[in-house]
Protein backbone atom coordinates (compact mmCIF):
# COMPACT_ATOMS: atom_id res chain seq x y z
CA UNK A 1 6.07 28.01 13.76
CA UNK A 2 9.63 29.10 13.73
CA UNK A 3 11.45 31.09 16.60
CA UNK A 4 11.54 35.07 15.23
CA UNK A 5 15.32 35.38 14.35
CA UNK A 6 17.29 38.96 14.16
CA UNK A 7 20.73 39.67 13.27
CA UNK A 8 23.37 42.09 13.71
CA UNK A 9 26.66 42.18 12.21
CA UNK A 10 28.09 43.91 15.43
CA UNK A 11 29.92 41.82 17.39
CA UNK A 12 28.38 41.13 21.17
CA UNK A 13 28.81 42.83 23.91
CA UNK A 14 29.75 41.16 27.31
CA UNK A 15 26.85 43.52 28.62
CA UNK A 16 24.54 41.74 26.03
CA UNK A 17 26.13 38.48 26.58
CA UNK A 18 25.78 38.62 30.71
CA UNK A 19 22.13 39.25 30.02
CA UNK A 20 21.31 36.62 27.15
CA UNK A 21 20.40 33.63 29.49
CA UNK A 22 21.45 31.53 27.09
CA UNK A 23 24.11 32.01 24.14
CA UNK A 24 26.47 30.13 21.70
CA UNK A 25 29.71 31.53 20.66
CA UNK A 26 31.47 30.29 17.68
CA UNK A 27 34.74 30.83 16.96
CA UNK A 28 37.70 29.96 14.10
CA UNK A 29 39.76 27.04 15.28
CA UNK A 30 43.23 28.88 16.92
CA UNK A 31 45.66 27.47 19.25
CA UNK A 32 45.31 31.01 21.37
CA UNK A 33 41.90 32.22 22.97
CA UNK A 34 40.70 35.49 21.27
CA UNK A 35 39.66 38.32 23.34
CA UNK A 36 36.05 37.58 23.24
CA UNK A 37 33.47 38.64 25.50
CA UNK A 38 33.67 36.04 28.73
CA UNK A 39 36.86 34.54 27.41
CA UNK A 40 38.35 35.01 31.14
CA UNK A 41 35.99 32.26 32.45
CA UNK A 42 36.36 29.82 29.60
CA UNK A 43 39.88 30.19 30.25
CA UNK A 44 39.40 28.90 33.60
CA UNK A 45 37.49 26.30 32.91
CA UNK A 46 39.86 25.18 30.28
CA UNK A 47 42.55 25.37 32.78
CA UNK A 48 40.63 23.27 35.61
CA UNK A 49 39.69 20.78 32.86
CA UNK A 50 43.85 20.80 31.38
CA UNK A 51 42.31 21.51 27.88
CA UNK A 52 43.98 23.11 25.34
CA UNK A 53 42.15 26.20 23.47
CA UNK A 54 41.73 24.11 20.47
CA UNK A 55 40.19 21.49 22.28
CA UNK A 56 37.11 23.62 21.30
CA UNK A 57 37.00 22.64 17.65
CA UNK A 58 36.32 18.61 19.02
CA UNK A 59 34.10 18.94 22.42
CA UNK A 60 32.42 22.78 22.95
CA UNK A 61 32.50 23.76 26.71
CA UNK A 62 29.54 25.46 28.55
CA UNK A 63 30.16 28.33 31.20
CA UNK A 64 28.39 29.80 33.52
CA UNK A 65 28.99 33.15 33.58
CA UNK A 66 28.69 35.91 36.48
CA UNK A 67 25.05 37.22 35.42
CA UNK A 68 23.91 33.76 35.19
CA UNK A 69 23.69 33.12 31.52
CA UNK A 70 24.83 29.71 30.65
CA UNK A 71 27.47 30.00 27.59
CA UNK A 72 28.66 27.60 25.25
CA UNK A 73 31.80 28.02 23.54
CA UNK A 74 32.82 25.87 20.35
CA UNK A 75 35.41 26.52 17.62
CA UNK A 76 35.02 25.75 13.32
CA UNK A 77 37.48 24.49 11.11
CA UNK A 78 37.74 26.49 8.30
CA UNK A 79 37.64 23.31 5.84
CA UNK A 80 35.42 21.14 7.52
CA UNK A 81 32.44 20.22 5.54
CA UNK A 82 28.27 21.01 5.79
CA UNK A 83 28.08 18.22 7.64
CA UNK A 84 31.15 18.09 10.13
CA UNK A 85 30.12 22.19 10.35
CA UNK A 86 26.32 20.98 11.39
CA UNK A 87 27.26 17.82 13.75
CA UNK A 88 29.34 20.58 15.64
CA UNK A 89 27.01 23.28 16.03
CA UNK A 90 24.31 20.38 16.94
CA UNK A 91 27.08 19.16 19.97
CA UNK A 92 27.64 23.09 21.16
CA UNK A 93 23.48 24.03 20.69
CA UNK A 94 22.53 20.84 22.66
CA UNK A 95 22.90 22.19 26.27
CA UNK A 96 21.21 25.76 25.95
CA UNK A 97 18.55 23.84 24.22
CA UNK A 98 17.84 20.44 26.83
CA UNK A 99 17.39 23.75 29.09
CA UNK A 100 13.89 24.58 26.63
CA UNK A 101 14.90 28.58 27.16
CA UNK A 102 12.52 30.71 25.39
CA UNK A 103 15.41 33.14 24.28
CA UNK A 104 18.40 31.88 22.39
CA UNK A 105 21.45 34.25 21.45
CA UNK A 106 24.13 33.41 19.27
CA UNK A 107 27.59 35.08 18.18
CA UNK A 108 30.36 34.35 15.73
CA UNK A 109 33.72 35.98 15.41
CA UNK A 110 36.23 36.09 12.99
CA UNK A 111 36.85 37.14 9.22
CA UNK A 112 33.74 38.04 6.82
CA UNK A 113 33.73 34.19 4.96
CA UNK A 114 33.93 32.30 8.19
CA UNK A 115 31.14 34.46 9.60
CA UNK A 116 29.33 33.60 7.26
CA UNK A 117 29.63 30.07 6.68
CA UNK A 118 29.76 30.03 10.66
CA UNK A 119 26.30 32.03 11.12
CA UNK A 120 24.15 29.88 8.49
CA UNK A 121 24.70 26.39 9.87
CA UNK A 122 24.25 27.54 13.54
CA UNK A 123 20.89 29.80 12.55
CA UNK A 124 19.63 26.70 10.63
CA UNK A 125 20.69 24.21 13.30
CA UNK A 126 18.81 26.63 16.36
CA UNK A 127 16.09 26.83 13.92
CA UNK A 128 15.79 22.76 13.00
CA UNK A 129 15.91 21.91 16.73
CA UNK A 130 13.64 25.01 17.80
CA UNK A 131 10.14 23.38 16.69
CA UNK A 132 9.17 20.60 19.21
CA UNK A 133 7.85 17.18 17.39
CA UNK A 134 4.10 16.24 17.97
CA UNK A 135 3.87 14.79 21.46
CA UNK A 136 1.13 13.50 23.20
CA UNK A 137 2.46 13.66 26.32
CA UNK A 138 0.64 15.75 29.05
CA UNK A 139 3.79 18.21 30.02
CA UNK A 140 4.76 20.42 27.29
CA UNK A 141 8.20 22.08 27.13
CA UNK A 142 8.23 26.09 26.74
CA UNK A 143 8.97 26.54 22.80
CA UNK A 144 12.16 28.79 21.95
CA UNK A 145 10.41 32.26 20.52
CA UNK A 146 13.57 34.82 19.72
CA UNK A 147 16.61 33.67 18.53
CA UNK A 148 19.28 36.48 18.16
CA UNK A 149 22.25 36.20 15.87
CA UNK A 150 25.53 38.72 16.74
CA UNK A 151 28.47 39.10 14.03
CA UNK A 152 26.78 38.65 11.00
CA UNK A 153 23.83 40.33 9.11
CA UNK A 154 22.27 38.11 6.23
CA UNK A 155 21.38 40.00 3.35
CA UNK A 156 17.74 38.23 3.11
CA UNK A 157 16.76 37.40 6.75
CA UNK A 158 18.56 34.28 6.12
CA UNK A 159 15.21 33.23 3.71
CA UNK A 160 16.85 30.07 2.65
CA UNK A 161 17.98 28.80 5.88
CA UNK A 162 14.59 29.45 6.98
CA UNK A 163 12.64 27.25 4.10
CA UNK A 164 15.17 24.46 4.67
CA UNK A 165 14.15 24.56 8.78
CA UNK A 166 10.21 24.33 8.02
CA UNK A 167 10.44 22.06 5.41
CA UNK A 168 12.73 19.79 7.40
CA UNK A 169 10.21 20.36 10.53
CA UNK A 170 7.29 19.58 8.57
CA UNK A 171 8.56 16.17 7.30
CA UNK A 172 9.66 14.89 11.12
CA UNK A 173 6.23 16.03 12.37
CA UNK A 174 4.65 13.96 9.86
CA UNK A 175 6.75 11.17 10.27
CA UNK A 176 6.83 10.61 13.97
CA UNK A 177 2.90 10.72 14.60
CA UNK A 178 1.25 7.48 15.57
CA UNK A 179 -0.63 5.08 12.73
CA UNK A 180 -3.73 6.01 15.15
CA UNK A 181 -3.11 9.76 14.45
CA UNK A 182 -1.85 10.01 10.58
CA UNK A 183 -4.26 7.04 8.78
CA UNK A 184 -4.15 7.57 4.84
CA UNK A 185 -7.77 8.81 5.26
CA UNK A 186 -6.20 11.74 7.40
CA UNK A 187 -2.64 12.71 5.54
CA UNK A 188 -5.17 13.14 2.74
CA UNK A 189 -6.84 15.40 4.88
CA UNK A 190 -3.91 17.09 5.90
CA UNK A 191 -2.42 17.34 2.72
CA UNK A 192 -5.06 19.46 1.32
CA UNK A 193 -4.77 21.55 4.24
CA UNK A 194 -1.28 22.45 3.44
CA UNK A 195 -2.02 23.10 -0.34
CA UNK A 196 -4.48 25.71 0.88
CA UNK A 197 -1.53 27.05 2.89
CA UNK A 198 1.25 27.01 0.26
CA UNK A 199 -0.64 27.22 -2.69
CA UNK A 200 -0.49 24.03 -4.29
CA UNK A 201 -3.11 22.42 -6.64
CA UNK A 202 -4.27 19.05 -5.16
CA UNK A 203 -5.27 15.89 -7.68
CA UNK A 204 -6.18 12.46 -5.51
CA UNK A 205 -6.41 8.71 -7.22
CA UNK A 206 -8.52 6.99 -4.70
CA UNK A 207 -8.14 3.48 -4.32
CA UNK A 208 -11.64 2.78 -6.67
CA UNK A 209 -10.43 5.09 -9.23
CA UNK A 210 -6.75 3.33 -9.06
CA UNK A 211 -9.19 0.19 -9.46
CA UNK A 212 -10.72 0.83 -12.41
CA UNK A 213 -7.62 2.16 -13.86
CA UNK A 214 -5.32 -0.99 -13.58
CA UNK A 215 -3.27 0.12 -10.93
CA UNK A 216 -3.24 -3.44 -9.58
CA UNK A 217 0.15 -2.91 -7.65
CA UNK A 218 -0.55 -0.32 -5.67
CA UNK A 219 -4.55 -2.00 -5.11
CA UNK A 220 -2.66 -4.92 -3.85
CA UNK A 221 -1.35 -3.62 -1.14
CA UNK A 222 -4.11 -1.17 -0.23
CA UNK A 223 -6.69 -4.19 -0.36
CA UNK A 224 -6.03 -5.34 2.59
CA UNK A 225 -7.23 -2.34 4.86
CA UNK A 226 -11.13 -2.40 5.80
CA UNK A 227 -10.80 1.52 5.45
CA UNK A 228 -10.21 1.85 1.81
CA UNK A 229 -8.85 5.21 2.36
CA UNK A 230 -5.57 4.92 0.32
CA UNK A 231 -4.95 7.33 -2.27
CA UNK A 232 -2.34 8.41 -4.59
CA UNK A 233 -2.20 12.16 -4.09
CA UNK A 234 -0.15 14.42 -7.31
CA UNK A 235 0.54 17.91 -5.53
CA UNK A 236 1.99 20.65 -8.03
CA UNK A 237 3.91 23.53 -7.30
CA UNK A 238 4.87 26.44 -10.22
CA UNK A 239 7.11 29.25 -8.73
CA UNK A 240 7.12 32.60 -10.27
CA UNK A 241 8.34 33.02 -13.76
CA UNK A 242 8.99 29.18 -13.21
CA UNK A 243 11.79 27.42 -15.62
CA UNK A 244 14.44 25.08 -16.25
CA UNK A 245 13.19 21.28 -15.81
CA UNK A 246 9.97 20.22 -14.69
CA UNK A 247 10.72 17.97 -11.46
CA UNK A 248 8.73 15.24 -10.09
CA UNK A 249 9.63 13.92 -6.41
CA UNK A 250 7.42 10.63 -5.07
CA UNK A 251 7.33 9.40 -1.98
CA UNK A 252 6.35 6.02 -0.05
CA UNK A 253 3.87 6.53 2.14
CA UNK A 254 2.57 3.77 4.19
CA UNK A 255 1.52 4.80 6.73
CA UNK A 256 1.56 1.61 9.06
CA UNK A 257 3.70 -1.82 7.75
CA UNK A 258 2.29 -4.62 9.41
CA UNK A 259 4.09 -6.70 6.64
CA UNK A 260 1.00 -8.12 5.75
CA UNK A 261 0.41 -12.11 5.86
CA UNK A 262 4.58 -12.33 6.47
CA UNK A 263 3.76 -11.00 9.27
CA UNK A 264 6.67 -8.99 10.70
CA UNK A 265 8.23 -9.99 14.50
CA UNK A 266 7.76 -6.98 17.17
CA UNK A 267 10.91 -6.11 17.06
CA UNK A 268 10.84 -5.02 13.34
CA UNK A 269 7.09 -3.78 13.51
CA UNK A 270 8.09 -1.31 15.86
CA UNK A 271 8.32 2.12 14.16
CA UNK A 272 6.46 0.98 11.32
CA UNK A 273 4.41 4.11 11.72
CA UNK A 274 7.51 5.89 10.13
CA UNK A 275 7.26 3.61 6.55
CA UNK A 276 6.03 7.25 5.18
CA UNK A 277 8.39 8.75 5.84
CA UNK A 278 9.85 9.18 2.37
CA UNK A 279 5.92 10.88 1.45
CA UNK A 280 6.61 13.31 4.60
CA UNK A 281 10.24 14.24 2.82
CA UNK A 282 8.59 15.14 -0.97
CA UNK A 283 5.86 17.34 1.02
CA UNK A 284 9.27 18.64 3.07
CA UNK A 285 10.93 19.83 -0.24
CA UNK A 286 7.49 21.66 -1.88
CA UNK A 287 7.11 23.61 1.51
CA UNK A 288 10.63 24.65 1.70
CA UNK A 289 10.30 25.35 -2.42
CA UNK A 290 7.17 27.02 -2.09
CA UNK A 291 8.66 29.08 1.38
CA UNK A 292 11.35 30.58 -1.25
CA UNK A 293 9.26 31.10 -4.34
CA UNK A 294 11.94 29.07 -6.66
CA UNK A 295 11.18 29.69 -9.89
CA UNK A 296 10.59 25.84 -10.83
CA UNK A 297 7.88 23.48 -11.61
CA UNK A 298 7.55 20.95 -9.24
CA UNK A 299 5.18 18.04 -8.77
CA UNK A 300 5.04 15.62 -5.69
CA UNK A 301 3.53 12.56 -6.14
CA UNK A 302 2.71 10.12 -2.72
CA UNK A 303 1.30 7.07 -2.33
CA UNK A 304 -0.65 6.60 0.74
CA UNK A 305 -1.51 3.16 2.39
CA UNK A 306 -1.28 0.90 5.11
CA UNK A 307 -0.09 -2.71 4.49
CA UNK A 308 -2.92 -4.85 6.71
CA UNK A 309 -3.02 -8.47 7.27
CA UNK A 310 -6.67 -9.23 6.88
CA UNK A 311 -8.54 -11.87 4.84
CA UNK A 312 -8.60 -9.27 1.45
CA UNK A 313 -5.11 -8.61 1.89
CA UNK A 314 -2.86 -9.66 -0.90
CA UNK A 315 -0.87 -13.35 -0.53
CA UNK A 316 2.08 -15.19 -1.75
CA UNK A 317 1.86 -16.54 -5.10
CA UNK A 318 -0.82 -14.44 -6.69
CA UNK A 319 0.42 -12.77 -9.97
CA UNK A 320 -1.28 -8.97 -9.96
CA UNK A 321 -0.94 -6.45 -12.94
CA UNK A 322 0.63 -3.02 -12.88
CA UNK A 323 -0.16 0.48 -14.03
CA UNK A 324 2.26 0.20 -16.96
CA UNK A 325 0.73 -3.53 -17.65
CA UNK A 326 3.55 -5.44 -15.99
CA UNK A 327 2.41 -8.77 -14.83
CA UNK A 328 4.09 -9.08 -10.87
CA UNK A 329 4.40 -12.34 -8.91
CA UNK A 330 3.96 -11.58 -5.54
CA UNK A 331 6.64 -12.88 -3.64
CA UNK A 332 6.48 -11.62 -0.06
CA UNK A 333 3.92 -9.16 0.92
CA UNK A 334 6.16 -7.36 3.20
CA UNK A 335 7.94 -5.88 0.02
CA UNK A 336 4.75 -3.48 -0.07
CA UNK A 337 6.69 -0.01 -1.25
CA UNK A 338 8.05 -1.80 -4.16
CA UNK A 339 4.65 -2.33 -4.78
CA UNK A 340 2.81 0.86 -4.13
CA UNK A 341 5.32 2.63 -5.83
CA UNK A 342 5.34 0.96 -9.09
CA UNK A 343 2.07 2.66 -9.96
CA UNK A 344 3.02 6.05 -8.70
CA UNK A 345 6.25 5.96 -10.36
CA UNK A 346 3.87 4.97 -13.56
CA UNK A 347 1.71 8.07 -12.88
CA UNK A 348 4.41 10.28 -12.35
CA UNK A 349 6.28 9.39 -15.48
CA UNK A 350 3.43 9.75 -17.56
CA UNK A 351 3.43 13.74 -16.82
CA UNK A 352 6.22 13.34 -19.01
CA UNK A 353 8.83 15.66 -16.19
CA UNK A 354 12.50 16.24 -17.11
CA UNK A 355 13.38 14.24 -13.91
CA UNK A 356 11.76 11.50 -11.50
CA UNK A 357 13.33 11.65 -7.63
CA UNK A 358 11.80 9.24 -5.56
CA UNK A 359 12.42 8.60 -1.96
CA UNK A 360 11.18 5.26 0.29
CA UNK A 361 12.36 3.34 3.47
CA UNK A 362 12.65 0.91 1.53
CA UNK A 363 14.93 -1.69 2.61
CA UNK A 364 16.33 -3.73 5.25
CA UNK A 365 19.67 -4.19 3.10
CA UNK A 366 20.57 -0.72 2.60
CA UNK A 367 20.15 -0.06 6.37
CA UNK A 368 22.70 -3.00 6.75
CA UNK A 369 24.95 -1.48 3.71
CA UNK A 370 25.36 2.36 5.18
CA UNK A 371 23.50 1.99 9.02
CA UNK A 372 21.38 5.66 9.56
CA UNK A 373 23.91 7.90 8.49
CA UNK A 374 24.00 8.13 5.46
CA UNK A 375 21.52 7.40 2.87
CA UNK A 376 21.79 5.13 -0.63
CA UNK A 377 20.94 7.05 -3.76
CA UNK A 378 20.31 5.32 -7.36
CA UNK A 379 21.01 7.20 -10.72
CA UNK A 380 20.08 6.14 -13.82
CA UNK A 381 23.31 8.49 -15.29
CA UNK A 382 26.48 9.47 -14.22
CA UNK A 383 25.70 12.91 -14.80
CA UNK A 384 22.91 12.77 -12.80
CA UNK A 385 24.77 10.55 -9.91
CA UNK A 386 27.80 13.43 -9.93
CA UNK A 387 24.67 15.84 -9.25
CA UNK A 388 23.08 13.91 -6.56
CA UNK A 389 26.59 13.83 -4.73
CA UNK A 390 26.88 17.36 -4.87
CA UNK A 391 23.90 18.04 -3.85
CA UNK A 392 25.30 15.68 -0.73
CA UNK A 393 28.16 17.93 -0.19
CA UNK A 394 26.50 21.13 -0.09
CA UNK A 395 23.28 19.82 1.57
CA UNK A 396 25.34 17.73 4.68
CA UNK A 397 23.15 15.02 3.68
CA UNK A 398 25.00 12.58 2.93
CA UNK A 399 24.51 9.92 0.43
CA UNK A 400 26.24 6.45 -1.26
CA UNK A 401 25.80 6.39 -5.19
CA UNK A 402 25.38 2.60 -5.57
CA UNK A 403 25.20 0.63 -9.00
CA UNK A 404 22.46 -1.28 -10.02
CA UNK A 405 23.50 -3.52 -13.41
CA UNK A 406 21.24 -4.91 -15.49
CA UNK A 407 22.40 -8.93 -14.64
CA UNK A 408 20.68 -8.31 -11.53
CA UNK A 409 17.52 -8.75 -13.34
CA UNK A 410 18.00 -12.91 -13.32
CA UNK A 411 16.68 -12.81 -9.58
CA UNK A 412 13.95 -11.18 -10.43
CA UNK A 413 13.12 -13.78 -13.56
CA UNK A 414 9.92 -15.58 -12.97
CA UNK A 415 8.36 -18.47 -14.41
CA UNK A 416 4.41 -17.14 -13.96
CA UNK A 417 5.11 -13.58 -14.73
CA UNK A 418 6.98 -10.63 -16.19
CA UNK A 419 9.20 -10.04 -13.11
CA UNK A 420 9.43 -11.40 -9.45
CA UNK A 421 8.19 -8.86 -6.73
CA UNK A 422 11.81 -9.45 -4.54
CA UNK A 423 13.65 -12.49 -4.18
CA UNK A 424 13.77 -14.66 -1.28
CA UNK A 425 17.36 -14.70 -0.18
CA UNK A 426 17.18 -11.54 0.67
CA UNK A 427 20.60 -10.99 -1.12
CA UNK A 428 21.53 -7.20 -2.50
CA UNK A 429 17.83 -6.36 -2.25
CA UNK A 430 18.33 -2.56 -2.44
CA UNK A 431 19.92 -3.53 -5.65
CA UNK A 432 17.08 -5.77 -6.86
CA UNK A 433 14.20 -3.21 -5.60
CA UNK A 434 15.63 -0.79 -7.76
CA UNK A 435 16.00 -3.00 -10.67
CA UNK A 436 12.05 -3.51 -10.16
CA UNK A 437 11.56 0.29 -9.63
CA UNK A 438 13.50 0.65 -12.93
CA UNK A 439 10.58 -0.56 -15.12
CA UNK A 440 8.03 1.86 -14.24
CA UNK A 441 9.89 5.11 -15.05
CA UNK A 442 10.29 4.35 -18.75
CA UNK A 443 13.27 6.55 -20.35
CA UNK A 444 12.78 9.21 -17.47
CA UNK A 445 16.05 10.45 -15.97
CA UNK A 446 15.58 9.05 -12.69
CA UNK A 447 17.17 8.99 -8.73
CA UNK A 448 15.90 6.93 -6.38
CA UNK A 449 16.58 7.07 -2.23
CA UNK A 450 16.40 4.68 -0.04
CA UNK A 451 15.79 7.02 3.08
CA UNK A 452 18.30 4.60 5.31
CA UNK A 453 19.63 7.60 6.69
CA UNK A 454 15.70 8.95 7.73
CA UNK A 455 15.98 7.91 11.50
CA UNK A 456 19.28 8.09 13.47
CA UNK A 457 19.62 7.76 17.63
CA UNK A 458 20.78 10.82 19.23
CA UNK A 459 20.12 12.94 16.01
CA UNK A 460 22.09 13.19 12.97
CA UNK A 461 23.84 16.30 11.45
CA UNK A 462 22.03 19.12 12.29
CA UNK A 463 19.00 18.16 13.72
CA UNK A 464 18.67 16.38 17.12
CA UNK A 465 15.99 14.51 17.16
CA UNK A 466 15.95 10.13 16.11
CA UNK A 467 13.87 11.38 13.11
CA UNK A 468 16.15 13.06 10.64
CA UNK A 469 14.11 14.88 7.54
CA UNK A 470 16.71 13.69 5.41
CA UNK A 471 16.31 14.10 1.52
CA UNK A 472 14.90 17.98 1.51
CA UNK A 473 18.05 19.86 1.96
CA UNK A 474 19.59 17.58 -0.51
CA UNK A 475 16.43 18.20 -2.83
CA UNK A 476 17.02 21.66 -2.75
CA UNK A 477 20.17 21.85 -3.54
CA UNK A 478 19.27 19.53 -6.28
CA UNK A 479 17.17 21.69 -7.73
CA UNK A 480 20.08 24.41 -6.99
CA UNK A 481 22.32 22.55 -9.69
CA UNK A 482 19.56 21.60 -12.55
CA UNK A 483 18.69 25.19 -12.26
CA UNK A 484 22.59 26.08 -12.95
């Protein structure tokens, strides 16, 4: 649950301040040090240091003033972007919070559209950060409760700001919990759980239904669990008065990627309980959808798994038949989302929806092509690609519109079948997956992520921890533009 946040548009008083325990200020960059409350001990520290006042606007400095609070002070360009404005509050939030106060009080200064700007990245930042990640370690950190805002009064509690902080929560929660803790059998489980709390209508395709349906890529891959608990799950949301394009977002969901008989090394199997990630980012954006009521019609469609190596798991060489009736030759069996989400991308085009988003770690290349930064983003448009980047720019979540041409396609040729799984040189394979993906969305309008961006040491824009939640502030502001 999220810290209780007020705010006041009067500015704070060093009385207040002195008393806060804990407290941000955030100022416009300026070569000269306003007369803000405390500003005669940051000046001292910023003499003892031989920093200049604008100094502020690259490293924020923390003082401890005479009542004891500990104060951070950091400075804003006015031009700087979502992202620059999110890294920085992140860098001037990260001392109060390593210090796990209970109590959290922030101020910003200036004119009315830097207050603004100023007060709605450093609310959602406190707020993305406040939440601590499933754990299972025995001492527990105190959890931040109040968080106060000075300077700036939002007109609706800051609502959006809000859904984008619990839908962002929810999807790191689900994505860093151990395979031993979030099986298939359970997100299922867990899934209908949060339906019941958002209002969502629930539809599963268990793995014998998916059988007897033809959904031989995604059975592939599921096959080779003893649990047979893998299910594709269709959630729908419909907002109030809902309109505009219907949306569908799908999501890879393995749950644990053992890479099957190409068995991966240790070094690459660690993590692998985050290959579902890009599932935990479509349930991410209907939470934060559903938290604001948009008036839109949403579906989310995830396919859940775990890629086993067992003696019914699926092998080299075998030729298996999708959804759509695509004939596959199974190249290497650690290409499993390519697999699994064939069929749901088949399902989910079906439903006929004005636009298909998917999201998947889904390759090694990509991470090579951007590192965890930034993610890759396929459109099958231009229009659509110019929307995605926006989306980027508003969101802070960044992205790298990459082509995908059809000559590609002569990798994936095969001599046994109707396409080639992957290829095994390994070369351009973000490309290549997507030219796979490509046939099982039909004519659909289309964007596909490749979530390289989902897990980034030391945190990554706004939010702190390795795990990211990238994709659901960029989904929402997505859905922002289609909805004009």
């Amino acid at each position: 649950m999220l810290p209780k946040l007020t705010d006041n548009k009067q500015e704070i008083t060093i009385k207040v301040l002195e008393a806060a325990g804990h407290a941000l200020l955030l100022l416009p960059v300026s070569k000269s040090l306003p007369e803000v409350p405390g500003s005669v001990e940051l000046k001292a520290v910023l003499k003892r240091r031989e920093l200049k006042v604008d100094s502020l606007a690259k490293s924020p400095v923390a003082v401890q003033l005479p009542g004891g609070t500990l104060a951070v002070y950091a400075m804003l360009k006015a031009d700087a972007s979502t992202f620059e404005t999110h890294e920085q509050a992140r860098r001037a939030l990260a001392p109060l919070l390593a210090e796990h106060p209970k109590a959290l009080t922030l101020a910003v200064f200036g004119e009315a559209e830097f207050t603004a700007r100023a007060a709605e990245a450093v609310v959602y930042t406190a707020l993305v950060n406040a939440v601590a990640l499933p754990s299972r370690k025995s001492k527990t950190e105190a959890a931040l409760k109040t968080v106060r805002l000075f300077g700036h009064q939002s007109a609706d509690g800051f609502a959006r700001v809000q859904a984008l902080a619990e839908g962002n929560t929810l999807t790191r929660s689900l994505t860093v919990q151990g395979p031993d803790e979030l099986t298939p059998g359970v997100y299922r489980k867990r899934i209908k759980a949060l339906a019941k709390q958002y209002g969502w209508a629930v539809e599963e395709y268990a793995f014998d239904k998916l059988k007897k349906m033809g959904a031989g890529a995604f059975c592939a891959v599921a096959q080779g669990s003893p649990a047979k608990d893998a299910a594709i799950v269709r959630i729908s949301y419909k907002g109030p008065k809902a309109k505009g394009k219907k949306v569908a977002f799908v999501g890879k969901g393995i749950c644990f990627d053992t890479g099957g008989h190409n068995l991966k090394p240790a070094k690459y199997m660690q993590g692998m309980h985050e290959d579902m990630n890009g599932s935990a980012v479509v349930l991410g954006i209907l939470a934060a959808a559903s938290k604001l009521k948009l008036p839109v019609a949403l579906e989310g469609w995830v396919a859940l798994a775990e890629n086993h190596i067992s003696p019914q798991a699926y092998r080299q060489n075998e030729v298996v038949t999708a959804l759509n009736g695509t004939t596959i030759e199974v190249v290497h069996t650690d290409a499993e989302g390519r697999m699994v989400l064939a069929d749901t991308l088949t399902l989910a085009a079906k439903a006929k929806p004005d636009l298909i988003a998917d999201f998947a770690t889904l390759t090694g290349s990509m991470h090579y092509a951007l590192g965890s930064r930034m993610s890759g983003v396929f459109a099958s448009s231009s229009a659509i690609a110019h929307q995605a980047s926006r989306a980027a720019t508003a969101s802070g979540e960044r992205i790298v519109v990459f082509p995908y041409p059809e000559d590609y396609d002569s990798s994936l040729d095969s001599t046994v079948a109707d396409v080639k799984q992957c290829s095994m040189e390994g070369e351009a394979d973000h490309i290549l997956a997507t030219r796979f993906l490509s046939r099982f969305v039909g004519d659909t309008p289309w964007l596909h992520m490749d979530l390289s961006g989902h897990s980034c040491k030391g945190g990554l824009g706004a939010v702190m921890s390795d795990a990211s939640g990238f994709g659901v502030a960029w989904a929402i502001a997505l859905l922002d533009s289609l909805r004009g």
